[in-house]
PDB file of N, CA and C in Angstrom:
ATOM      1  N   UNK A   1      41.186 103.491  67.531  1.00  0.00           N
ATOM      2  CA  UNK A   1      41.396 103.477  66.093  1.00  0.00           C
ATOM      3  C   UNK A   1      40.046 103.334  65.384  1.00  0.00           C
ATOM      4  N   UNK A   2      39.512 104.445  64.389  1.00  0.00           N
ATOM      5  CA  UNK A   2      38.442 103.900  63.684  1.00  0.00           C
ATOM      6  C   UNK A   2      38.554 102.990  62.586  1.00  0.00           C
ATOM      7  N   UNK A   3      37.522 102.376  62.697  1.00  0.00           N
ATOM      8  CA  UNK A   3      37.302 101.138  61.790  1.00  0.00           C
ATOM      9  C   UNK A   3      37.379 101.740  60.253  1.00  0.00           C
ATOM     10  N   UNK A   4      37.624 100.899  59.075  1.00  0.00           N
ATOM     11  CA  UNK A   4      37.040 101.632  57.753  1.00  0.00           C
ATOM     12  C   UNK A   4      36.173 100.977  57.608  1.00  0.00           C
ATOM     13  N   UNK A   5      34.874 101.221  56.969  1.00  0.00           N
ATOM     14  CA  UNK A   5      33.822 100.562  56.293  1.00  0.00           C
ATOM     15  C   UNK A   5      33.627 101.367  54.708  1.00  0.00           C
ATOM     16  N   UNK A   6      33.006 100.750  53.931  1.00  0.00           N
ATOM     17  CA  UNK A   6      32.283 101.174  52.460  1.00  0.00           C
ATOM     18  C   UNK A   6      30.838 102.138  52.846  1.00  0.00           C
ATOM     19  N   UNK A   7      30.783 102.234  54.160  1.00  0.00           N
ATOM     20  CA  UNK A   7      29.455 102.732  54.514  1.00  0.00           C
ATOM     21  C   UNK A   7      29.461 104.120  55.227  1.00  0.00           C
ATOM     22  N   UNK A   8      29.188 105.444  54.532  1.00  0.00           N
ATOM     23  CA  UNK A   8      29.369 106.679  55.018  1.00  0.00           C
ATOM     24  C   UNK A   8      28.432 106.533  55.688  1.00  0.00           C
ATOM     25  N   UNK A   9      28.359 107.628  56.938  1.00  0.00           N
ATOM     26  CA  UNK A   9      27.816 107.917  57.833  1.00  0.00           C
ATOM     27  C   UNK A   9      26.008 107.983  57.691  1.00  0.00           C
ATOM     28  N   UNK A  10      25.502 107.963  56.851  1.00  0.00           N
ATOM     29  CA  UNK A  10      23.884 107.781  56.708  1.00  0.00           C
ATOM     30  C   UNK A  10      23.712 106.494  57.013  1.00  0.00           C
ATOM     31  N   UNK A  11      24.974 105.982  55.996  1.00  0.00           N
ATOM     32  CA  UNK A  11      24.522 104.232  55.665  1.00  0.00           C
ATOM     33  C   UNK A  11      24.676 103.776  57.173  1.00  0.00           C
ATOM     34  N   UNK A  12      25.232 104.048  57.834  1.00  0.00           N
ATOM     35  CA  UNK A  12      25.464 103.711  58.821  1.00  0.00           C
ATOM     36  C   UNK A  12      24.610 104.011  60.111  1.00  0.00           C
ATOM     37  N   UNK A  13      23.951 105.106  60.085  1.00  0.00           N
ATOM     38  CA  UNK A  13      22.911 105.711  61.136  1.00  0.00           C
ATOM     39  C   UNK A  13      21.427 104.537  61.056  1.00  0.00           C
ATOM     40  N   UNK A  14      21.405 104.533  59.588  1.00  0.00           N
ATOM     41  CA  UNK A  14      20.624 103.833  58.961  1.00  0.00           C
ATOM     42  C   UNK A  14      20.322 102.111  59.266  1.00  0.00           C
ATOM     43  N   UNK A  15      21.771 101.259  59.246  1.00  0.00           N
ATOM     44  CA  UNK A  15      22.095 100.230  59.579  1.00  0.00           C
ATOM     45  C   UNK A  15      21.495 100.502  61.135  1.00  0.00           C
ATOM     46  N   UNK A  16      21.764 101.231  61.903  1.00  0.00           N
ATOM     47  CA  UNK A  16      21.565 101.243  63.623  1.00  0.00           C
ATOM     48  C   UNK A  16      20.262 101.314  63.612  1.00  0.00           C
ATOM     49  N   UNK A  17      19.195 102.110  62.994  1.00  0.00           N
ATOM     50  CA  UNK A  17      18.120 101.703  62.468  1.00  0.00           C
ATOM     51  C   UNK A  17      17.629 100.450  62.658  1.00  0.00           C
ATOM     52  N   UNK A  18      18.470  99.686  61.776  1.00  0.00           N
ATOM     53  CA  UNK A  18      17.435  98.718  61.240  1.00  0.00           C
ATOM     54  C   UNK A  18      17.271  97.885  62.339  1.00  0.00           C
ATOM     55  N   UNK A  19      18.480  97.200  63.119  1.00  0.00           N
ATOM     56  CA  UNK A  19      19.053  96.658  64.188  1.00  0.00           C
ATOM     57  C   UNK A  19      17.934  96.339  65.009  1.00  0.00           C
ATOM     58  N   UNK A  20      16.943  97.610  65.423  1.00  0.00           N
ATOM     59  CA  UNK A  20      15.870  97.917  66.176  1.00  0.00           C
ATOM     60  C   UNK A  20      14.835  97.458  65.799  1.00  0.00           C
ATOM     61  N   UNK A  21      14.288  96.531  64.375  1.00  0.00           N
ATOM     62  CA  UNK A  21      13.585  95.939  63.192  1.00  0.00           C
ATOM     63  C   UNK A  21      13.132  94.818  63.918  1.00  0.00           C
ATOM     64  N   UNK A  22      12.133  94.268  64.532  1.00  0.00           N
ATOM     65  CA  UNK A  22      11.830  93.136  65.167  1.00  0.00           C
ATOM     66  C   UNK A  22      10.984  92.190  64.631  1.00  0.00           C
ATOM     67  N   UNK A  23       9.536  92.644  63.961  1.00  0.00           N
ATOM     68  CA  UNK A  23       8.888  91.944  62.735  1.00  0.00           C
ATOM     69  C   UNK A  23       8.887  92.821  61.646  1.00  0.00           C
ATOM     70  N   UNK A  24       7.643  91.903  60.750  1.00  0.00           N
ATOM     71  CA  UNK A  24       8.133  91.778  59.851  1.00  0.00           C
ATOM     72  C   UNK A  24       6.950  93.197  59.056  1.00  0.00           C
ATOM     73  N   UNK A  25       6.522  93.441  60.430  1.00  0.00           N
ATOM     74  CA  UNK A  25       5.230  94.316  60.137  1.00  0.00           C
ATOM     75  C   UNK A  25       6.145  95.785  60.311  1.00  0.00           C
ATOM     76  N   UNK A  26       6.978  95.877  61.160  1.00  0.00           N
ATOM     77  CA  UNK A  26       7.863  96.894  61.041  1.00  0.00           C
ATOM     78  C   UNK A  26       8.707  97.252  59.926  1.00  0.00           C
ATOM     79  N   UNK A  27       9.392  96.212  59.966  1.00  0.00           N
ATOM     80  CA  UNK A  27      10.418  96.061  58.740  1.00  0.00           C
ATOM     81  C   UNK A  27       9.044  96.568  57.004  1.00  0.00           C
ATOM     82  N   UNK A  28       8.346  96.097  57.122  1.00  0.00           N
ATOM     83  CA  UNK A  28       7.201  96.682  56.037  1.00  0.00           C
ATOM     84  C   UNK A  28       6.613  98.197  56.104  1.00  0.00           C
ATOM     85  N   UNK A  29       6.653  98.788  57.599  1.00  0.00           N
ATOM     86  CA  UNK A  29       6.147  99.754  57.820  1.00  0.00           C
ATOM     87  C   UNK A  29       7.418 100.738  57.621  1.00  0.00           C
ATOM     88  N   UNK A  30       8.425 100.204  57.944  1.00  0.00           N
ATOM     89  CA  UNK A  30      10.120 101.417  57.169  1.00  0.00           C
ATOM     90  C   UNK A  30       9.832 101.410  56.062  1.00  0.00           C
ATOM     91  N   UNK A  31       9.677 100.357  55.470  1.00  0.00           N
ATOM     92  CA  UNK A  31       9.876 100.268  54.113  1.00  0.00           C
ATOM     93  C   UNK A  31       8.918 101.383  53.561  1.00  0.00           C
ATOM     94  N   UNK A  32       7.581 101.113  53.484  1.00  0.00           N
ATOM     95  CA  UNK A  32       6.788 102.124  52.695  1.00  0.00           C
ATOM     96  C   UNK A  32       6.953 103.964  53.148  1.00  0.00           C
ATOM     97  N   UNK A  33       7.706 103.835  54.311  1.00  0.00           N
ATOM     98  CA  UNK A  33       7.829 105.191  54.739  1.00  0.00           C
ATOM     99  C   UNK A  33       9.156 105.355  54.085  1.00  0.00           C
ATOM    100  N   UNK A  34      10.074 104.898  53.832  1.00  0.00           N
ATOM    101  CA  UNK A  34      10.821 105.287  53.020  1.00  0.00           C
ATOM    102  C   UNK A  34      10.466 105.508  51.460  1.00  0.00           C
ATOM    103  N   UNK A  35       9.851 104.272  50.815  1.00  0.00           N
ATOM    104  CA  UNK A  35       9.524 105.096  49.350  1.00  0.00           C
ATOM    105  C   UNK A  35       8.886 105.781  49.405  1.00  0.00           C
ATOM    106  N   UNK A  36       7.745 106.021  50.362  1.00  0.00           N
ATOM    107  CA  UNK A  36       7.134 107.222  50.062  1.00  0.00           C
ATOM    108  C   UNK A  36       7.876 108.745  50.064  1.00  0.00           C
ATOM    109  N   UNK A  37       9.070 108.353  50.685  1.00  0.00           N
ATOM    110  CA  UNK A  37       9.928 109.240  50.761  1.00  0.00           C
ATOM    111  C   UNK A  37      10.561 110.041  49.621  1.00  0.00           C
ATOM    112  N   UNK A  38      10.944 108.869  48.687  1.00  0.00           N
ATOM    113  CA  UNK A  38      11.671 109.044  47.135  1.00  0.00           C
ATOM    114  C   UNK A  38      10.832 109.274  46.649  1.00  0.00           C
ATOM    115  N   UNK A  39       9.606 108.812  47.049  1.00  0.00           N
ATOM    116  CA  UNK A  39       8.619 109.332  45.784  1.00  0.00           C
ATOM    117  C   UNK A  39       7.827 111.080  46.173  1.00  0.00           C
ATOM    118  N   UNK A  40       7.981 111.408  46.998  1.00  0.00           N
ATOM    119  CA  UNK A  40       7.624 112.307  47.524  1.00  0.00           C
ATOM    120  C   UNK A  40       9.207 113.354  46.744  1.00  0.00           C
ATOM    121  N   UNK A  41      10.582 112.703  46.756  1.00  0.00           N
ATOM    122  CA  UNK A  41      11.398 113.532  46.251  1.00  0.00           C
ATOM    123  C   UNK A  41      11.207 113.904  44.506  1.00  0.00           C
ATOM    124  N   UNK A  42      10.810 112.622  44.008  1.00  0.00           N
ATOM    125  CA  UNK A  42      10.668 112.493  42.852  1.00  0.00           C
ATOM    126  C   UNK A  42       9.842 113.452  42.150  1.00  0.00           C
ATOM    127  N   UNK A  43       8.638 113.626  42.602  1.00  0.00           N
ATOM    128  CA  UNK A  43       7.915 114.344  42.498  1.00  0.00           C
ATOM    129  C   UNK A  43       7.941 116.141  42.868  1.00  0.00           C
ATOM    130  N   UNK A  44       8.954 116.069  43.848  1.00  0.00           N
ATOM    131  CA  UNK A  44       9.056 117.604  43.998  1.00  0.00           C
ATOM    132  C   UNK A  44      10.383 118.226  42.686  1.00  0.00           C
ATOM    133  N   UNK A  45      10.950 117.193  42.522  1.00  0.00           N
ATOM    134  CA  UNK A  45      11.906 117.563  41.663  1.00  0.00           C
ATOM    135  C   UNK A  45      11.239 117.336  39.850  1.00  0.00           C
ATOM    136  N   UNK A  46      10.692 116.666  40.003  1.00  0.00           N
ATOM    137  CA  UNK A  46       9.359 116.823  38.292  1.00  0.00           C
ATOM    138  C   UNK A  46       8.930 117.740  38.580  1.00  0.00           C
ATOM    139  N   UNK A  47       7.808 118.845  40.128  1.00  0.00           N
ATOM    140  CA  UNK A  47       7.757 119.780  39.677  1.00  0.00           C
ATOM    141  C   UNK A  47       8.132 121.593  39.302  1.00  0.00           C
ATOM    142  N   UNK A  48       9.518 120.477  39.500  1.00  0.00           N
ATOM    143  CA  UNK A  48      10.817 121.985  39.929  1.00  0.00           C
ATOM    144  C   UNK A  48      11.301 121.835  38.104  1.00  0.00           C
ATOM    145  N   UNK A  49      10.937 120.670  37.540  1.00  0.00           N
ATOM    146  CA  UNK A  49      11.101 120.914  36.007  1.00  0.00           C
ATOM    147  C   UNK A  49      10.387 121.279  35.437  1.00  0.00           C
ATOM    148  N   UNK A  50       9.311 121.056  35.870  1.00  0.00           N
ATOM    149  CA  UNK A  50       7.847 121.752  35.257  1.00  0.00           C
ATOM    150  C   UNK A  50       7.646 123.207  35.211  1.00  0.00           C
ATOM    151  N   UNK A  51       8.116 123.870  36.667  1.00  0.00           N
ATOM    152  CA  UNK A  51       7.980 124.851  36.557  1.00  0.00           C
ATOM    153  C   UNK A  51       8.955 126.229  36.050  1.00  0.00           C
ATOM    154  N   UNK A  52      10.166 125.287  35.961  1.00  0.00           N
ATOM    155  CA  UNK A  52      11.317 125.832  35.331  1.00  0.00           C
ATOM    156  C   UNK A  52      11.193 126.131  33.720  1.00  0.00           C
ATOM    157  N   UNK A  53      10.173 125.274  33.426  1.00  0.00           N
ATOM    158  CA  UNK A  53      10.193 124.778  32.024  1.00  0.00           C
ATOM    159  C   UNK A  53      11.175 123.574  30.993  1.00  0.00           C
ATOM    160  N   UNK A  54      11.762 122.800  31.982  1.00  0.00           N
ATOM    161  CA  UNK A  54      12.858 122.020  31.755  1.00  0.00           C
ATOM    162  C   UNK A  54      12.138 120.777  31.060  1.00  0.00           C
ATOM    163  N   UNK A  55      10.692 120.813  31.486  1.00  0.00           N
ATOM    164  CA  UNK A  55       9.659 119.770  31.166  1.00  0.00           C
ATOM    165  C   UNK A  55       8.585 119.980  30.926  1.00  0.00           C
ATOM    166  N   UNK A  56       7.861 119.431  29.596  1.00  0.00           N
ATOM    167  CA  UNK A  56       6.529 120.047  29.288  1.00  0.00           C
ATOM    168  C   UNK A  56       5.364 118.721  28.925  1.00  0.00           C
ATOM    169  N   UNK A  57       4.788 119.253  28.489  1.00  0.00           N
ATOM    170  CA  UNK A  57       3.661 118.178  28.335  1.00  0.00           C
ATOM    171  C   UNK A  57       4.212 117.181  26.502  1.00  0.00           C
ATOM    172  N   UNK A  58       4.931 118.228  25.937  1.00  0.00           N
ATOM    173  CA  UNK A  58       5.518 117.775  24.457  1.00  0.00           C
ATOM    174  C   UNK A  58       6.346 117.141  25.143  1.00  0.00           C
ATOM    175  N   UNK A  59       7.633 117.142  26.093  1.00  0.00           N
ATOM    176  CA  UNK A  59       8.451 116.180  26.219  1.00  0.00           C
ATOM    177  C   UNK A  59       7.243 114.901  27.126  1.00  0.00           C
ATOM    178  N   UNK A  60       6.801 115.180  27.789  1.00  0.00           N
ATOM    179  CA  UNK A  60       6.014 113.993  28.785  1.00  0.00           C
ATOM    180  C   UNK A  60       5.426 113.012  27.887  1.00  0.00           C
ATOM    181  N   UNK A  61       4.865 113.052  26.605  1.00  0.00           N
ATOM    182  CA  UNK A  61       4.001 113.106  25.461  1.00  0.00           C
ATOM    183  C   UNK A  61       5.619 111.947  24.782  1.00  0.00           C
ATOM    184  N   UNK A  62       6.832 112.605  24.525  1.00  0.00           N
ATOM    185  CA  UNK A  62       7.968 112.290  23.719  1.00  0.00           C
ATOM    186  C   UNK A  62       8.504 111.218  24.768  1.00  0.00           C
ATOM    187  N   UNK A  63       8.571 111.211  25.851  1.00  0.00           N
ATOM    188  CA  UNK A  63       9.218 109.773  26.740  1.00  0.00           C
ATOM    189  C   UNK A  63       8.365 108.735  26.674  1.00  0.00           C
ATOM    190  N   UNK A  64       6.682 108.794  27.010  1.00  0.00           N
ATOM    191  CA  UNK A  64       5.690 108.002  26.699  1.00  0.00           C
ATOM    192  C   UNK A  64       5.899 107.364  25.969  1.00  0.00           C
ATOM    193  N   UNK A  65       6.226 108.031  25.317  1.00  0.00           N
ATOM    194  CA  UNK A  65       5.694 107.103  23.592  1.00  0.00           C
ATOM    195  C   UNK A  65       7.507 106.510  22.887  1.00  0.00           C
ATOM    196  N   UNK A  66       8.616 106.457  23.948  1.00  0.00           N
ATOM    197  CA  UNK A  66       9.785 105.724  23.508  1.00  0.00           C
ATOM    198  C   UNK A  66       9.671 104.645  23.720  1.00  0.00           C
ATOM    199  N   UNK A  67      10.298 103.743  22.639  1.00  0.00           N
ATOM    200  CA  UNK A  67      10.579 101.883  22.845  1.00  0.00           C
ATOM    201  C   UNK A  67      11.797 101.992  23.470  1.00  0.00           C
ATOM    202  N   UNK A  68      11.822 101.839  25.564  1.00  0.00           N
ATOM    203  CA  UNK A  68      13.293 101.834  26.261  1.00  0.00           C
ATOM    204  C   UNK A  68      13.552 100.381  25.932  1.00  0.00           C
ATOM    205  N   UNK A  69      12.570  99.273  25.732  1.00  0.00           N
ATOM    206  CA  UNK A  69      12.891  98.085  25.851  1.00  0.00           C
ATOM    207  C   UNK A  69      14.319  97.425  25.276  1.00  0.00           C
ATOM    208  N   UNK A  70      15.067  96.828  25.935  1.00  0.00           N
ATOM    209  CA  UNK A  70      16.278  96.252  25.291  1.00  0.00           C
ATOM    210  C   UNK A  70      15.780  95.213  24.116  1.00  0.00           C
ATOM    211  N   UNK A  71      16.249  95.125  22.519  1.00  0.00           N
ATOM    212  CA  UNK A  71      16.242  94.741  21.839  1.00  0.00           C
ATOM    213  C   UNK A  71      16.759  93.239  21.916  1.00  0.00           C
ATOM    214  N   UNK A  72      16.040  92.021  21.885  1.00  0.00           N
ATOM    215  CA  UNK A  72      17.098  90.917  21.699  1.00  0.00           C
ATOM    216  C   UNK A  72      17.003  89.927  20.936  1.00  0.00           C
ATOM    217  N   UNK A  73      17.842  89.269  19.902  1.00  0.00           N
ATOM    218  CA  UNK A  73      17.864  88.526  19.270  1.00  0.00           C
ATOM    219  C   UNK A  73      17.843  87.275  20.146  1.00  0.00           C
ATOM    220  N   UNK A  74      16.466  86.831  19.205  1.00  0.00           N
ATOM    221  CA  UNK A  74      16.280  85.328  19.833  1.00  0.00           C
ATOM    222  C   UNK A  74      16.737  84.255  18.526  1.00  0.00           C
ATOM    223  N   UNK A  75      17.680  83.087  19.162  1.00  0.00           N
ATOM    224  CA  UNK A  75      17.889  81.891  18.242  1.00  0.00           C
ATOM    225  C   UNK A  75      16.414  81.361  17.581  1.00  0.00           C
ATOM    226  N   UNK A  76      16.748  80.938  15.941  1.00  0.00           N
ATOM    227  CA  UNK A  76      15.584  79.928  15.342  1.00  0.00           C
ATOM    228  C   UNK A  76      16.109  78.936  15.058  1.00  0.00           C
TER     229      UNK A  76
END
């Protein structure tokens, strides 16, 4: 009978992964090889907007310069 988990099959290849994690120099050395990962995606997909024209230097210029900060009223 298979088990159910919340964890599709990556999450799970992934978990077996980690298992194998012994210090802490490893566990640091996944780590940066993974963001470098997202950031390596991140970046191919900015320049799949760039070159599409989906993104320009006027919008890059227009996000810069937004206040995202959450607004909050402080008590006096």
């Amino acid at each position: 009978m298979e088990q159910v988990t919340g964890l599709n099959a990556a999450q799970m290849d992934f978990l077996q992964l980690l298992a194998h994690i012994k210090t802490t120099e490893e566990l640091e050395e996944l780590s940066r090889i993974v963001s470098d990962y997202y950031a390596r995606k991140a970046e191919e997909g900015m320049n799949r907007l760039w070159e599409s024209g989906q993104w320009s230097k006027e919008k890059d210029d227009e996000v810069m310069s937004t206040h995202l900060r959450t607004p909050y009223k402080y008590a006096k």
